[in-house]
Protein backbone atom coordinates (compact mmCIF):
# COMPACT_ATOMS: atom_id res chain seq x y z
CA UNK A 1 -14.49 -28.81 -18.54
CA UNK A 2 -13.05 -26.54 -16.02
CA UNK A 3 -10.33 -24.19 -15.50
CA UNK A 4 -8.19 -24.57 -19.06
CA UNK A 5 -9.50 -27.37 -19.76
CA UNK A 6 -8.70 -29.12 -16.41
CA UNK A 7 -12.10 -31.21 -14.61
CA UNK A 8 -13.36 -30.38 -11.34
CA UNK A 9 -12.49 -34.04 -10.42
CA UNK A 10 -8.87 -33.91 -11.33
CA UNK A 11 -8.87 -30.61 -8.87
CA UNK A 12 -10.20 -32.80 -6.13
CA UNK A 13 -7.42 -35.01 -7.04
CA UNK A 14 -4.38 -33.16 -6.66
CA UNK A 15 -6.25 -30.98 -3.78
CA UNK A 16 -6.65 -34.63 -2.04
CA UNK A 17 -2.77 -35.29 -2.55
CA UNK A 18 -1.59 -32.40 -0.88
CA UNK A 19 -4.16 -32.83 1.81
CA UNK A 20 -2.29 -36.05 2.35
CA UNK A 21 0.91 -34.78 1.95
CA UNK A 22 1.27 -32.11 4.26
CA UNK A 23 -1.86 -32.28 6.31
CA UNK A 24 -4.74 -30.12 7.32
CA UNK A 25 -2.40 -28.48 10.35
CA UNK A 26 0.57 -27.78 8.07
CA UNK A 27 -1.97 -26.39 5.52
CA UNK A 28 -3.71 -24.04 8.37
CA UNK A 29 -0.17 -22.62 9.35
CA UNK A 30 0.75 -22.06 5.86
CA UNK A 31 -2.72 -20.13 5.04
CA UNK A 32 -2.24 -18.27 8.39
CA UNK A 33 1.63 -17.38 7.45
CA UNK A 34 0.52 -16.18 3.96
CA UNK A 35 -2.44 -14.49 4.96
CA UNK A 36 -0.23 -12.72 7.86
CA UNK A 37 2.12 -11.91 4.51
CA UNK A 38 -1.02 -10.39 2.49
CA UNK A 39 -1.80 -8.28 5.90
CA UNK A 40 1.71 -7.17 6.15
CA UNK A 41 2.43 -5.93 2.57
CA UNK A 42 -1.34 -3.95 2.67
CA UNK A 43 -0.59 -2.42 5.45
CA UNK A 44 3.21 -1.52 3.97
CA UNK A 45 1.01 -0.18 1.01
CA UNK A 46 -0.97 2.00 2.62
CA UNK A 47 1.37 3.52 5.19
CA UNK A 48 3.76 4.34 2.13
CA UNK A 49 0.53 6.20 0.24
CA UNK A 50 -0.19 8.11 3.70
CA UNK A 51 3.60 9.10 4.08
CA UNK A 52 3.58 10.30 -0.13
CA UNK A 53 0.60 12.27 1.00
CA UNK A 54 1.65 14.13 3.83
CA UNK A 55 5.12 15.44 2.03
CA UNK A 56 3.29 16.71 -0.15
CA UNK A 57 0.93 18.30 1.81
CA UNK A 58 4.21 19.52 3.66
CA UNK A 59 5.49 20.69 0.45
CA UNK A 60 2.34 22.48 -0.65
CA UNK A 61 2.50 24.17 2.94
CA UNK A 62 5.90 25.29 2.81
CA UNK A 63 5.07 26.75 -1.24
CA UNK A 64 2.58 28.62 0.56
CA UNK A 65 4.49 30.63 3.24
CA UNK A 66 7.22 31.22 0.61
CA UNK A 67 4.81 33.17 -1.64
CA UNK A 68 3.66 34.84 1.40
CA UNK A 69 6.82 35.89 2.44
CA UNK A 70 8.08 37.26 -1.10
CA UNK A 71 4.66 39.17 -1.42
CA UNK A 72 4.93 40.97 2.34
CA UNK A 73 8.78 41.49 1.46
CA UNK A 74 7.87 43.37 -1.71
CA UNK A 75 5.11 44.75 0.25
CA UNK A 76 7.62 46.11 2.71
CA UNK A 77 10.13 47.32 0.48
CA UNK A 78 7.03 49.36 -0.82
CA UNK A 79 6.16 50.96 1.97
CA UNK A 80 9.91 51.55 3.00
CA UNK A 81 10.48 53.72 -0.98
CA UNK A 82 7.71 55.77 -0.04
């Protein structure tokens, strides 16, 4: 018994159908097309996480100078009362 209840011998059967069927070239350009696919969408995955990461590095940056900004303009209007 193998996968589900499926033999390792009726896997070589069906694998040896679609061997003849479509043939070892067709079968390399279809692994090389899906594998290109696999690369793609990675690639689409991580540039997305990079671009989430730097807005919010942008947005933690731009928090920052606002905070500054309030606390030297309180800091100013301060020094301006005395």
């Amino acid at each position: 018994m193998g996968f589900g209840g499926i033999s390792i011998w009726q896997l070589l059967i069906v694998l040896a159908i679609i061997v003849l069927l479509f043939g070892t070239k067709k079968l390399r350009g279809m692994g090389g097309d899906i594998g290109g696919a696999v690369k793609g969408f990675k690639k689409a995955m991580s540039d997305d996480q990079a671009n989430e990461q730097e807005k919010s590095e942008q947005i933690q940056q731009s928090e920052k100078s606002t905070v500054g900004d309030s606390i030297n303009t309180e800091k100013n209007k301060d020094s301006n009362k005395v």
